[in-house]
PDB file of N, CA and C in Angstrom:
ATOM      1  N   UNK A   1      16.406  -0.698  -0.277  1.00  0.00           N
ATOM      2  CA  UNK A   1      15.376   0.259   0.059  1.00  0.00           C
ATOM      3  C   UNK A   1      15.225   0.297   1.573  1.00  0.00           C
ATOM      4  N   UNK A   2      15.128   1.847   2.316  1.00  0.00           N
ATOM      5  CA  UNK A   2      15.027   1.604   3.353  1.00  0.00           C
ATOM      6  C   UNK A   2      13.300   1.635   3.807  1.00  0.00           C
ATOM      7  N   UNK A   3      13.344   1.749   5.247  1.00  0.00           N
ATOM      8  CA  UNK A   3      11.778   2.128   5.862  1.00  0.00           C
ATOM      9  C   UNK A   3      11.456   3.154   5.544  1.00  0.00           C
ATOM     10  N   UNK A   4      12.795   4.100   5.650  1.00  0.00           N
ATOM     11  CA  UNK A   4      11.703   5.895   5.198  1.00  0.00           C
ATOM     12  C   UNK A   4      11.573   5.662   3.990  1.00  0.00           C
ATOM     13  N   UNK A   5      11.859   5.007   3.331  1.00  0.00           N
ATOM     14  CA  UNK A   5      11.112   5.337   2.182  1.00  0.00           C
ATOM     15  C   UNK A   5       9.556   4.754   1.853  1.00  0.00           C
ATOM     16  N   UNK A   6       8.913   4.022   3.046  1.00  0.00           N
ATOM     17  CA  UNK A   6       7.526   3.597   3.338  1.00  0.00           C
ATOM     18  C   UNK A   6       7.142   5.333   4.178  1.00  0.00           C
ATOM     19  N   UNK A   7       7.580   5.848   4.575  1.00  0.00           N
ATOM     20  CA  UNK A   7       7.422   6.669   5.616  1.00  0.00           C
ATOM     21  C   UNK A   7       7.320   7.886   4.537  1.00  0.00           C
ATOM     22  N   UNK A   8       5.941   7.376   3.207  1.00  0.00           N
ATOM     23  CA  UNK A   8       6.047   8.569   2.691  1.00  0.00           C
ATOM     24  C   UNK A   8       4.452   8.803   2.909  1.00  0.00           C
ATOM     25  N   UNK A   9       3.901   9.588   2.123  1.00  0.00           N
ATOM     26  CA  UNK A   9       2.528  10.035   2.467  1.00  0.00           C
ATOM     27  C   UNK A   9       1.328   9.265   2.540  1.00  0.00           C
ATOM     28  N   UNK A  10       1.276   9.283   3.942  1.00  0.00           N
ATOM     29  CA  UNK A  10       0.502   7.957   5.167  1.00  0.00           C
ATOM     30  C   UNK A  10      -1.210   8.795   4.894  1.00  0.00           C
ATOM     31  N   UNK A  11      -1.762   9.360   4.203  1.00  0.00           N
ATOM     32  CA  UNK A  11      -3.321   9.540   4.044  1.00  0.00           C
ATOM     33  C   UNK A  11      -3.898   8.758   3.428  1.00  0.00           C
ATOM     34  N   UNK A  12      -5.276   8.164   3.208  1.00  0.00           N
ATOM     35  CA  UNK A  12      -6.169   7.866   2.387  1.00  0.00           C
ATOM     36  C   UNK A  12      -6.770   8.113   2.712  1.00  0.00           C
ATOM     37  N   UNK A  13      -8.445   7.693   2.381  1.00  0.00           N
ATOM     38  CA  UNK A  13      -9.542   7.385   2.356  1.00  0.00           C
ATOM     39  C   UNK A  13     -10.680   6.998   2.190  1.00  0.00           C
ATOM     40  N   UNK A  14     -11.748   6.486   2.633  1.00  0.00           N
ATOM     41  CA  UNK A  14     -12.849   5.208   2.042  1.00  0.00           C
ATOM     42  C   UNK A  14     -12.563   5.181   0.470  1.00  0.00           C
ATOM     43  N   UNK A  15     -12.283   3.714  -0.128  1.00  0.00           N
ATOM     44  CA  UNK A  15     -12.037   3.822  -0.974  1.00  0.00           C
ATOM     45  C   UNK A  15     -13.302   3.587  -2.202  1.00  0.00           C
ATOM     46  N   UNK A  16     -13.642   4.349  -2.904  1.00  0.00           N
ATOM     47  CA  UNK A  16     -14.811   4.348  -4.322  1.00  0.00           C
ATOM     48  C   UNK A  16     -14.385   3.234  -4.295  1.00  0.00           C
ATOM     49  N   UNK A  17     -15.970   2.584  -4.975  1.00  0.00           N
ATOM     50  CA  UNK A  17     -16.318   1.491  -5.708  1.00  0.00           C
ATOM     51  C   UNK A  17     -15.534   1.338  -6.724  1.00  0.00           C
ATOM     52  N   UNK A  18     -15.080   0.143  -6.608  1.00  0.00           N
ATOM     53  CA  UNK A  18     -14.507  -0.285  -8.132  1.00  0.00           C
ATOM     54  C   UNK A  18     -12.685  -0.023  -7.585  1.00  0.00           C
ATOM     55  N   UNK A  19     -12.304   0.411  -6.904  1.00  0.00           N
ATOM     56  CA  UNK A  19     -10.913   1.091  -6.466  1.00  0.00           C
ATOM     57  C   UNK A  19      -9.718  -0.466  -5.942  1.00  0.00           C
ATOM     58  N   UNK A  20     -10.604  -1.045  -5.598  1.00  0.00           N
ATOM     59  CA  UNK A  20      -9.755  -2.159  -4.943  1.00  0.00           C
ATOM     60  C   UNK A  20      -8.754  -2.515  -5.458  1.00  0.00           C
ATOM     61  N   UNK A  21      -8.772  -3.042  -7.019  1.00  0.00           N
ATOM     62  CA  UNK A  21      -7.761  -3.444  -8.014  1.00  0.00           C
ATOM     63  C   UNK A  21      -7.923  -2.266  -9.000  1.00  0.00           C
ATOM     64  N   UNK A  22      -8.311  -1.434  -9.623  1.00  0.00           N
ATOM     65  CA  UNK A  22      -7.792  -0.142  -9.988  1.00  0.00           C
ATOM     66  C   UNK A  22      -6.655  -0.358 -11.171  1.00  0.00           C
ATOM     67  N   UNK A  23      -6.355   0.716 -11.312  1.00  0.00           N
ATOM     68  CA  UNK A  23      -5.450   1.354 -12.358  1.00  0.00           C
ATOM     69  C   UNK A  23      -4.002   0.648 -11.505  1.00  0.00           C
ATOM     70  N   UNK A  24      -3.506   0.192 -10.426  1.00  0.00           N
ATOM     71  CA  UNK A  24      -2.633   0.216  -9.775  1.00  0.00           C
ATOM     72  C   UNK A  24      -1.833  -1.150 -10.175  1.00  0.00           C
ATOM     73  N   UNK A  25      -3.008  -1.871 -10.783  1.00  0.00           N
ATOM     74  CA  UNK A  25      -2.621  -3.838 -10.843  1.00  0.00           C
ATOM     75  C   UNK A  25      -2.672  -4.021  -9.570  1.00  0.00           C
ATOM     76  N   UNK A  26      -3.817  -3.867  -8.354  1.00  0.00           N
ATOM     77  CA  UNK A  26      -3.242  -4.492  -7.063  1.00  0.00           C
ATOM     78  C   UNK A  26      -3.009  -5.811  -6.725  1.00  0.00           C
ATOM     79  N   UNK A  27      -3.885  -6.567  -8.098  1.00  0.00           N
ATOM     80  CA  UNK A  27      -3.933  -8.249  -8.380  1.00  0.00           C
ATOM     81  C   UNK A  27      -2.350  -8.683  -8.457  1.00  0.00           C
ATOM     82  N   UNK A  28      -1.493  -8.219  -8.955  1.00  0.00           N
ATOM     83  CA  UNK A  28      -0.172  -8.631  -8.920  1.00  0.00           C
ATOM     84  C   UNK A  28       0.603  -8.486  -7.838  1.00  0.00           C
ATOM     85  N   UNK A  29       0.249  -7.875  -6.693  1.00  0.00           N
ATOM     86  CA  UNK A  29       0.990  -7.718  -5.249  1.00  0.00           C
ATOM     87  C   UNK A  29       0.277  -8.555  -4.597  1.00  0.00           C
ATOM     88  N   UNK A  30      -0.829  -9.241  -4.583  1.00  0.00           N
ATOM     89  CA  UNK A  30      -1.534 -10.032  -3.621  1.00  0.00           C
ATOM     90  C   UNK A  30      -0.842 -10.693  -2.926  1.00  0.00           C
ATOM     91  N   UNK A  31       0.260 -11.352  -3.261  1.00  0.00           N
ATOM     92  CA  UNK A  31       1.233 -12.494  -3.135  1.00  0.00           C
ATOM     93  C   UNK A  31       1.921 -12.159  -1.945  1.00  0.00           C
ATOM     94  N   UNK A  32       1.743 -10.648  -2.145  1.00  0.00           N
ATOM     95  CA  UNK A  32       2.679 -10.448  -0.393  1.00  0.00           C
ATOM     96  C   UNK A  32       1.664  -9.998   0.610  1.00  0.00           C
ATOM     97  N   UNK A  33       0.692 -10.191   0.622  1.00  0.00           N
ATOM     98  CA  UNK A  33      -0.440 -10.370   1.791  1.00  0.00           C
ATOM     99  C   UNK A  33       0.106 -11.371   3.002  1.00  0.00           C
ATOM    100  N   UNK A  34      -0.113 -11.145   4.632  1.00  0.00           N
ATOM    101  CA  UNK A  34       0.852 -11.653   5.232  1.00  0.00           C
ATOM    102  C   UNK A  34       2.532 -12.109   5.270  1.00  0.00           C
ATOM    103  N   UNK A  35       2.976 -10.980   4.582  1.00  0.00           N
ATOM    104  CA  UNK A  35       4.405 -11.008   4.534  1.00  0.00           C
ATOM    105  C   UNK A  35       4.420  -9.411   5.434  1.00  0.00           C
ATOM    106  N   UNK A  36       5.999  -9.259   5.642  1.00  0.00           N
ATOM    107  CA  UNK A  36       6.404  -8.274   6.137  1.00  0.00           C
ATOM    108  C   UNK A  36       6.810  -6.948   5.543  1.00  0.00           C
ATOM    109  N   UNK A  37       6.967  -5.520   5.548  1.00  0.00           N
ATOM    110  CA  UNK A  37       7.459  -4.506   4.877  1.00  0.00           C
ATOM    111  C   UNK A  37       9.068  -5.696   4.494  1.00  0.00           C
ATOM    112  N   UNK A  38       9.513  -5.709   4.980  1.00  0.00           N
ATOM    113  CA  UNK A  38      11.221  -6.364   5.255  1.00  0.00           C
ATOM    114  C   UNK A  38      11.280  -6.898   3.586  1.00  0.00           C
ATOM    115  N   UNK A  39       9.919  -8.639   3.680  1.00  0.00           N
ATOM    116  CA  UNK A  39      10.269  -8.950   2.816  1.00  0.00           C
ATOM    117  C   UNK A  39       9.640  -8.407   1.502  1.00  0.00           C
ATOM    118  N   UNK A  40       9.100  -7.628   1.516  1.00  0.00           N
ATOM    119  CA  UNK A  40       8.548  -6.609   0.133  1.00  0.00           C
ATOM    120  C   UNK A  40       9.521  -5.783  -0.079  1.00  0.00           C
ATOM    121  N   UNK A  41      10.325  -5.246   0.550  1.00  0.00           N
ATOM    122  CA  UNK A  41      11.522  -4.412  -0.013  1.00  0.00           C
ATOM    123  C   UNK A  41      12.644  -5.562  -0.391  1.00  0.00           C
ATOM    124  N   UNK A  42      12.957  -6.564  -0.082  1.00  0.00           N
ATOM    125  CA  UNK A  42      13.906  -7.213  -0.699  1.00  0.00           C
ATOM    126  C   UNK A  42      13.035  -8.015  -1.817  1.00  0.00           C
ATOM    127  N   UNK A  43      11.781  -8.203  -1.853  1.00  0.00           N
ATOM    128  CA  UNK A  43      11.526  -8.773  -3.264  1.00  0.00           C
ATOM    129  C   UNK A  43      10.694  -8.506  -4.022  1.00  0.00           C
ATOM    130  N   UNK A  44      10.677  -7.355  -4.205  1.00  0.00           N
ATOM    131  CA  UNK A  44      10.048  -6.550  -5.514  1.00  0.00           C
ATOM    132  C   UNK A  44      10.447  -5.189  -6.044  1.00  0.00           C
ATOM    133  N   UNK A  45      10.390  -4.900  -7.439  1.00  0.00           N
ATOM    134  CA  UNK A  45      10.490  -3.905  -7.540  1.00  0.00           C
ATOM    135  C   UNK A  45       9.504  -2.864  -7.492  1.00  0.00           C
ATOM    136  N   UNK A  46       8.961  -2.189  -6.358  1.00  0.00           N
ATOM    137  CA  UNK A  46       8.311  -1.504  -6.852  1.00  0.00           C
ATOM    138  C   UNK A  46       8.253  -0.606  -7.197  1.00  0.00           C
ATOM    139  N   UNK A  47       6.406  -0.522  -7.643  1.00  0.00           N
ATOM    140  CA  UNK A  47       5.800   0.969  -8.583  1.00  0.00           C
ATOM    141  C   UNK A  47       6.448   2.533  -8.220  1.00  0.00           C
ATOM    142  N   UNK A  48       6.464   3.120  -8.813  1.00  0.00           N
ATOM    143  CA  UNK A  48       7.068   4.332  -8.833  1.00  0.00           C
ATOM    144  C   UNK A  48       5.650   5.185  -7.573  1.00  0.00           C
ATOM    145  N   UNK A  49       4.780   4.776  -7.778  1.00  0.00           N
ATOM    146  CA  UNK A  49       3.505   5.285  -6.864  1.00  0.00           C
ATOM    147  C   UNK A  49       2.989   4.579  -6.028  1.00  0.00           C
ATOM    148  N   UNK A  50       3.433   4.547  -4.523  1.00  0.00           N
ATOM    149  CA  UNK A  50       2.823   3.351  -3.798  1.00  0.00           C
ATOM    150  C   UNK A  50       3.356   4.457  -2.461  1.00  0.00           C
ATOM    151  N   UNK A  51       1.997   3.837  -1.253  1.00  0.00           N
ATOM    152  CA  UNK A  51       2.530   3.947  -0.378  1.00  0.00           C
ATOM    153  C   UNK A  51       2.024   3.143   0.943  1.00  0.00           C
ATOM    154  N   UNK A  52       2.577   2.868   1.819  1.00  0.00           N
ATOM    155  CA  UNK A  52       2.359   1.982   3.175  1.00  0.00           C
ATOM    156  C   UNK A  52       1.298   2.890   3.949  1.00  0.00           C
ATOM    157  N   UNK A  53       0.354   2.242   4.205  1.00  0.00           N
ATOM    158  CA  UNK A  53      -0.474   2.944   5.364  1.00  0.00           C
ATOM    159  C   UNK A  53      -0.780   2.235   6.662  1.00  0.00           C
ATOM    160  N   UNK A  54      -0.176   2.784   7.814  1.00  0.00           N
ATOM    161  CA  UNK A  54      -0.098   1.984   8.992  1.00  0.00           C
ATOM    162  C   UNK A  54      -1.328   2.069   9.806  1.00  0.00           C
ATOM    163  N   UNK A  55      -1.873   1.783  10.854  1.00  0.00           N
ATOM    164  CA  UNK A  55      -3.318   1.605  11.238  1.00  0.00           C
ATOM    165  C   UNK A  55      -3.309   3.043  12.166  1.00  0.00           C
ATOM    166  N   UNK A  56      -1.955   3.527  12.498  1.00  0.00           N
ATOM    167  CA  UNK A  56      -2.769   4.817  13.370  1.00  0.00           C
ATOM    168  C   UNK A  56      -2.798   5.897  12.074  1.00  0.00           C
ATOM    169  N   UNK A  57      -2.042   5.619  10.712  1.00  0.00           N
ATOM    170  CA  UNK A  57      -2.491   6.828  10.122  1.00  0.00           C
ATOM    171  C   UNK A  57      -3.618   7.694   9.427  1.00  0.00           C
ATOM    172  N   UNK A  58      -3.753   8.705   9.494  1.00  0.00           N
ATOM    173  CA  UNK A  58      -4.590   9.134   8.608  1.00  0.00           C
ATOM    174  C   UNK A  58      -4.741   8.820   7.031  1.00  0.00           C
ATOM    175  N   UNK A  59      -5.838   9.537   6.545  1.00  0.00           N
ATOM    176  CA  UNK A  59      -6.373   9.055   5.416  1.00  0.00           C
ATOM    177  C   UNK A  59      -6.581  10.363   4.530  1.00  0.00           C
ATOM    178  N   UNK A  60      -6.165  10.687   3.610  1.00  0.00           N
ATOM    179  CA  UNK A  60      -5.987  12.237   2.902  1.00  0.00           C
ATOM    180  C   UNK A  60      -8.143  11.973   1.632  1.00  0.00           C
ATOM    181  N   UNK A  61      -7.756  12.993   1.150  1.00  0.00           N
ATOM    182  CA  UNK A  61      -9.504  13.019   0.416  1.00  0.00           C
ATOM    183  C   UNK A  61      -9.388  12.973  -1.014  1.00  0.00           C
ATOM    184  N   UNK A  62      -7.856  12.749  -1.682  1.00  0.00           N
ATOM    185  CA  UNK A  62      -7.646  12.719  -3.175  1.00  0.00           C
ATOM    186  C   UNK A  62      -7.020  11.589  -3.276  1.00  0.00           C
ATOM    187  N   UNK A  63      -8.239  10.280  -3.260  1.00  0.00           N
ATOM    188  CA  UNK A  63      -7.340   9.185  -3.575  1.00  0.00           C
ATOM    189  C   UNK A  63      -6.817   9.099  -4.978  1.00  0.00           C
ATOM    190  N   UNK A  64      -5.998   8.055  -5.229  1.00  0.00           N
ATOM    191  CA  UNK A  64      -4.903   8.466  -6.858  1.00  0.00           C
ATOM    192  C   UNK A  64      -5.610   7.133  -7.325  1.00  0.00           C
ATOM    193  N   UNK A  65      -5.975   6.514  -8.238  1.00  0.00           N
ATOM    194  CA  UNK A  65      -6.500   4.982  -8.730  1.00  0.00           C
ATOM    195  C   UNK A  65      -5.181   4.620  -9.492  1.00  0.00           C
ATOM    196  N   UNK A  66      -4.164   5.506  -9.457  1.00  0.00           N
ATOM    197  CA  UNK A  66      -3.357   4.676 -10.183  1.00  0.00           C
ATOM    198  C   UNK A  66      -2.068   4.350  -8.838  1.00  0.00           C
ATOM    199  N   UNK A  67      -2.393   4.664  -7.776  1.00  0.00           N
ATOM    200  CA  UNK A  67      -1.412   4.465  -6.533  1.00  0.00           C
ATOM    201  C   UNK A  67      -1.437   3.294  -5.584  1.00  0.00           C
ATOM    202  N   UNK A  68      -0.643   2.636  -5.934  1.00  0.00           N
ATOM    203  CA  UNK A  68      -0.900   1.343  -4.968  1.00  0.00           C
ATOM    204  C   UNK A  68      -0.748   1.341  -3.639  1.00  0.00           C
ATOM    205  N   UNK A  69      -1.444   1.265  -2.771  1.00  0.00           N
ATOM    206  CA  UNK A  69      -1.311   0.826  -1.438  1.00  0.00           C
ATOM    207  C   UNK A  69      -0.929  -0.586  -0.599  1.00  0.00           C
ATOM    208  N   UNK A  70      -0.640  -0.250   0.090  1.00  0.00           N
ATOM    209  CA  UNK A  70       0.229  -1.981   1.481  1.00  0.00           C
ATOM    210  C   UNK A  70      -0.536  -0.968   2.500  1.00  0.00           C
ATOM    211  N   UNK A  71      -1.639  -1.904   3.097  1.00  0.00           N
ATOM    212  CA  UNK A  71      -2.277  -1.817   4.194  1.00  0.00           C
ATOM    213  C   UNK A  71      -1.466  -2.137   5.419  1.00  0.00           C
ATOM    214  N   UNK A  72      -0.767  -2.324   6.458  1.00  0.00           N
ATOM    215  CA  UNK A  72      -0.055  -3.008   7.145  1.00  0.00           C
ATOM    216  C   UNK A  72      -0.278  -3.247   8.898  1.00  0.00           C
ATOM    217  N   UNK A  73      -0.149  -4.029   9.500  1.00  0.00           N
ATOM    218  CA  UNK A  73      -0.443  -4.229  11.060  1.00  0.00           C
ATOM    219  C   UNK A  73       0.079  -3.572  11.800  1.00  0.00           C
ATOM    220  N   UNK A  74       0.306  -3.200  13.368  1.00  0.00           N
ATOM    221  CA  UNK A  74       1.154  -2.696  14.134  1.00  0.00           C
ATOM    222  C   UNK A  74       2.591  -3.787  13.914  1.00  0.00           C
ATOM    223  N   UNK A  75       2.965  -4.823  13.127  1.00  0.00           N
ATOM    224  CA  UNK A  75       3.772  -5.571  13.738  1.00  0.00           C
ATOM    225  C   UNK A  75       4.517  -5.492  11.982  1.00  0.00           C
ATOM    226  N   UNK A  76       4.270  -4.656  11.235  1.00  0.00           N
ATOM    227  CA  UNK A  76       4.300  -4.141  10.354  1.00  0.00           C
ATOM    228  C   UNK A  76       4.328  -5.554   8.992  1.00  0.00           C
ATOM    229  N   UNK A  77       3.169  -6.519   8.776  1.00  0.00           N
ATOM    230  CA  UNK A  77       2.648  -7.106   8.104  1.00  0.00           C
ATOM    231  C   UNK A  77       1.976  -6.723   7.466  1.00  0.00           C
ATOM    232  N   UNK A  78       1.592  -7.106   5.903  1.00  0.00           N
ATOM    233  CA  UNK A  78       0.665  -6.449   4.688  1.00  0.00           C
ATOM    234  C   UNK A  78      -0.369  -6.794   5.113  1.00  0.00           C
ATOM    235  N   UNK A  79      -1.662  -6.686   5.230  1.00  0.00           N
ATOM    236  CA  UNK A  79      -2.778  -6.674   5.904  1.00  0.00           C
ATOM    237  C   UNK A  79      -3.764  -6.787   4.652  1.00  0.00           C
ATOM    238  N   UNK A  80      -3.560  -5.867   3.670  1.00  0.00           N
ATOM    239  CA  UNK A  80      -4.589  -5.319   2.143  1.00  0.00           C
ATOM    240  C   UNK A  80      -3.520  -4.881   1.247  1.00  0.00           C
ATOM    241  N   UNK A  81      -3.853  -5.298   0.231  1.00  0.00           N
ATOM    242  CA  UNK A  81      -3.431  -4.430  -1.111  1.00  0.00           C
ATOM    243  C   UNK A  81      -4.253  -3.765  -2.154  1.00  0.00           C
ATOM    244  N   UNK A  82      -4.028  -2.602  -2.031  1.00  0.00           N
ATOM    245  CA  UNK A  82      -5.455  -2.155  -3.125  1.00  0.00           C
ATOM    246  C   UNK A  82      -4.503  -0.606  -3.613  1.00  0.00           C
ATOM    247  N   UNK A  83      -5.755  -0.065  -4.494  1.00  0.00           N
ATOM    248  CA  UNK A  83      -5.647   0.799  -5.481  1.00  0.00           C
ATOM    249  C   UNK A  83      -6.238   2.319  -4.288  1.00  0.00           C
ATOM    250  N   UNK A  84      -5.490   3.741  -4.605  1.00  0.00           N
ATOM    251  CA  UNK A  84      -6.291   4.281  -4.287  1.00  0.00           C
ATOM    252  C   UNK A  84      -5.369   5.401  -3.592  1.00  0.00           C
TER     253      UNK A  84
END
């Protein structure tokens, strides 16, 4: 898997109550909290619905509860994992 394929649609926004762990299972990605994009593409498969949101991006107004998110740093480390 490459980077563009993190380099897909960078919106969210404040996420509803209850959204954190969600429809998404975000409880089962926790594990890569302080890891890198690098090592999440070599060790997992992921969800068919997910996307990376980097700190300068924007945030769209239809969050999905079944879409998992990777919060990530400028130094591109998982930061959050949540639903939304």
């Amino acid at each position: 898997m490459t980077r563009a394929l993190f380099l897909t649609m960078l919106f969210a926004c404040p996420l509803p109550a209850g959204a954190h762990d969600g429809d998404c299972n975000a409880k089962q990605w926790r594990g890569f909290l302080g890891q890198t994009l690098v090592q999440l593409e070599t060790g997992a498969d992921l969800p068919l619905i997910f996307r990376v949101i980097y700190p300068d991006s924007q945030r769209d107004v239809a969050p999905d509860p079944a879409r998992l998110n990777f919060e990530v740093d400028a130094a591109d480390v998982i930061r959050d994992v949540h639903c939304g």
